[in-house]
C-alpha atoms as a PDB file:
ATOM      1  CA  UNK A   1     -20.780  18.890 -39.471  1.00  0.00           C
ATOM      2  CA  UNK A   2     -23.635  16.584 -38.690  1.00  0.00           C
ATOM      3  CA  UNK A   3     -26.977  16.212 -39.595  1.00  0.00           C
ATOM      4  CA  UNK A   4     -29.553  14.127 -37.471  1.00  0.00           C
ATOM      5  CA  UNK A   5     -32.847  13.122 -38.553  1.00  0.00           C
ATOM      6  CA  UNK A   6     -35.337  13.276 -35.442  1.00  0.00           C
ATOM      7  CA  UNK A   7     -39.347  11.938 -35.617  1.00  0.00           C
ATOM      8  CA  UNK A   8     -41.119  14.244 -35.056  1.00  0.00           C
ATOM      9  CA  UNK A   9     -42.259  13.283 -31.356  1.00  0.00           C
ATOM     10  CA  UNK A  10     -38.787  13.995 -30.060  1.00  0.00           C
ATOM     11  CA  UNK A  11     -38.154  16.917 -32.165  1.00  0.00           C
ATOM     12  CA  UNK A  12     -40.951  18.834 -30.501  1.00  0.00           C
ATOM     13  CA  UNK A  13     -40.056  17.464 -27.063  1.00  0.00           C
ATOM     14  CA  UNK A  14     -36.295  19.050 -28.065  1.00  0.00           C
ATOM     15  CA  UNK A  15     -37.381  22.134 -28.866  1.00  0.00           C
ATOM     16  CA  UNK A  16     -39.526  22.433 -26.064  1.00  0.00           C
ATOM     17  CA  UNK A  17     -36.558  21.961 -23.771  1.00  0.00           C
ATOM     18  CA  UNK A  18     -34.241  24.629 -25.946  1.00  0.00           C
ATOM     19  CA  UNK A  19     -36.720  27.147 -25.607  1.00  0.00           C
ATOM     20  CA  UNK A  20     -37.256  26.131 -21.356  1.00  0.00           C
ATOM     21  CA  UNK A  21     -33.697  26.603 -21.305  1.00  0.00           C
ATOM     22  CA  UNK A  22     -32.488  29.356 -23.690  1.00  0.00           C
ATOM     23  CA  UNK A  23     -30.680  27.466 -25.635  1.00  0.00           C
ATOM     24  CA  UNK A  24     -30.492  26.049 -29.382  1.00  0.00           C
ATOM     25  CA  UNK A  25     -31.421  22.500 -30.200  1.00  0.00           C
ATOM     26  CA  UNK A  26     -28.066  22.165 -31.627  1.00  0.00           C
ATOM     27  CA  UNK A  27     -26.034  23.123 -28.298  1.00  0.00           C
ATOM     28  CA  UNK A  28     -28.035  20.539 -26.545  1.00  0.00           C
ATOM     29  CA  UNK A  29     -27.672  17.460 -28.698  1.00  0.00           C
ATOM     30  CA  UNK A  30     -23.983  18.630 -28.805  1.00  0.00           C
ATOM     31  CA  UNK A  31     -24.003  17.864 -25.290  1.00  0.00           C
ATOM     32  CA  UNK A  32     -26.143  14.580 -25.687  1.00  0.00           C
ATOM     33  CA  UNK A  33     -23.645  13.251 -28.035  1.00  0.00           C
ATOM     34  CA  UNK A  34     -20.673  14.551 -25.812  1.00  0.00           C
ATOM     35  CA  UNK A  35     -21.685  12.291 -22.424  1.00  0.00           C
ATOM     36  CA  UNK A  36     -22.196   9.244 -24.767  1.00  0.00           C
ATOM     37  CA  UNK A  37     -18.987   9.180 -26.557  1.00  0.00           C
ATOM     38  CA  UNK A  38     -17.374  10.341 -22.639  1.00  0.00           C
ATOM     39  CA  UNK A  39     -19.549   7.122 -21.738  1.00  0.00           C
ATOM     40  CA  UNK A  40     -18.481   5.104 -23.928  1.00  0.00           C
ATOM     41  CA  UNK A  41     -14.419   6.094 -24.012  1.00  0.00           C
ATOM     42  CA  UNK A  42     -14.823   5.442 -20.188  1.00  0.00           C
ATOM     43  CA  UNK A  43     -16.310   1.768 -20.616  1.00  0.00           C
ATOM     44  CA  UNK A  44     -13.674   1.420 -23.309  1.00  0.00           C
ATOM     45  CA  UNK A  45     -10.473   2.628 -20.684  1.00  0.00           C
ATOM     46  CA  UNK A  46     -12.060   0.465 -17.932  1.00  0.00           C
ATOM     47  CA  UNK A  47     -12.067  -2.815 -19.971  1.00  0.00           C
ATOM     48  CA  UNK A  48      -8.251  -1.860 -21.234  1.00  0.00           C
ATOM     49  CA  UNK A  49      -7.783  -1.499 -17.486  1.00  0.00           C
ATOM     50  CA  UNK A  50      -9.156  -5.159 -16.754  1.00  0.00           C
ATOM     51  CA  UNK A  51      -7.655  -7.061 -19.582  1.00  0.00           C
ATOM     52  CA  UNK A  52      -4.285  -5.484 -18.271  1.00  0.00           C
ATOM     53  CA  UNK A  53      -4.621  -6.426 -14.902  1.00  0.00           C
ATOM     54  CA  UNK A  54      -5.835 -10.262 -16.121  1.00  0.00           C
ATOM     55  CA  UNK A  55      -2.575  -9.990 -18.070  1.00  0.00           C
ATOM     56  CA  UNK A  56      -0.407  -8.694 -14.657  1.00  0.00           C
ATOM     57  CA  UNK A  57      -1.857 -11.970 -13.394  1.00  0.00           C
ATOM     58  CA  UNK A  58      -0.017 -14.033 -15.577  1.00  0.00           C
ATOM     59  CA  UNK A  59       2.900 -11.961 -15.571  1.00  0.00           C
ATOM     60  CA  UNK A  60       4.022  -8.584 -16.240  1.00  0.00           C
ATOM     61  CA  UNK A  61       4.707  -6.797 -19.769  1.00  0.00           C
ATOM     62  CA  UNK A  62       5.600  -3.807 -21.298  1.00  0.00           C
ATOM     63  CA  UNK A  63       2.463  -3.324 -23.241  1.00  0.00           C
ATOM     64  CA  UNK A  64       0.625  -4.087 -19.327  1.00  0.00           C
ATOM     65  CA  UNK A  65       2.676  -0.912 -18.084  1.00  0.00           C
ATOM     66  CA  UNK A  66       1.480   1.036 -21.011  1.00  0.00           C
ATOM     67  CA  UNK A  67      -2.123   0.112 -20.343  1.00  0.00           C
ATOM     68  CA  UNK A  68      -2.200   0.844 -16.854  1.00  0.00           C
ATOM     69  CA  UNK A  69      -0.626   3.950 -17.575  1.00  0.00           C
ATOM     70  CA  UNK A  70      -3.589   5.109 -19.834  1.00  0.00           C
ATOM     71  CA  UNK A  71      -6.073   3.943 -17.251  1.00  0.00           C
ATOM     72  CA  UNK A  72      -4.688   5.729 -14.386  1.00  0.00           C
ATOM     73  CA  UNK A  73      -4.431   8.909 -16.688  1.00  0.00           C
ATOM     74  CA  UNK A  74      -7.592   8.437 -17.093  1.00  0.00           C
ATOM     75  CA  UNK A  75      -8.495   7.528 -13.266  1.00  0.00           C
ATOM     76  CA  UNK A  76      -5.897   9.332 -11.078  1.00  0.00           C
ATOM     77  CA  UNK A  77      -7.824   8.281  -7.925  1.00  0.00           C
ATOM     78  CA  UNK A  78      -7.715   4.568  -8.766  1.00  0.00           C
ATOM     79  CA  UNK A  79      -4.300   3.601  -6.600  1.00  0.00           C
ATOM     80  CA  UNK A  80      -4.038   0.308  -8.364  1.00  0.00           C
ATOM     81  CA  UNK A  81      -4.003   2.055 -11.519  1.00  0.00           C
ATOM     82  CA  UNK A  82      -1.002   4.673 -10.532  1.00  0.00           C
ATOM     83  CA  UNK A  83       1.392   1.691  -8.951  1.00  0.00           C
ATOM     84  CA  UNK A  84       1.600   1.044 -12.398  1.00  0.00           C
ATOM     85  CA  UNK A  85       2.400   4.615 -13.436  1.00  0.00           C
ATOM     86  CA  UNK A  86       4.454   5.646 -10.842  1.00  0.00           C
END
């Protein structure tokens, strides 16, 4: 459970959209918060990604492998990601 305090500005402007859109206030910052921590993993996976490659660079671990296997479950279209999988 969380509780958010909003000003009251952007709690009208929220439930203004809720009620445009059927839903409840809490279904939509639900959603808000989902993109940003989605964001925010991603930026986190994609800097794992280049710290591993700066590290294949200088020669290749076991902890490299691991890495690049986490970014190309997380990117399966990235083929530089999946050489490392594979």
């Amino acid at each position: 459970m969380l509780g958010v305090r909003l000003d009251d500005d952007l709690e009208q402007r929220l439930t203004a959209v809720a009620r445009g859109q059927g839903r409840s206030k809490s279904d939509i910052a639900r959603d808000a918060v989902r993109r940003y921590v989605d964001q925010h993993d991603a930026a986190f996976l994609a800097e794992a990604k280049r710290q591993s490659q700066r590290a294949v660079a200088r020669g290749r671990t076991e902890e490299d492998d691991a890495w690049e296997a986490l970014a190309a479950a997380d990117d399966p279209g990235d083929p530089s990601a999946r050489t490392a999988a594979e």
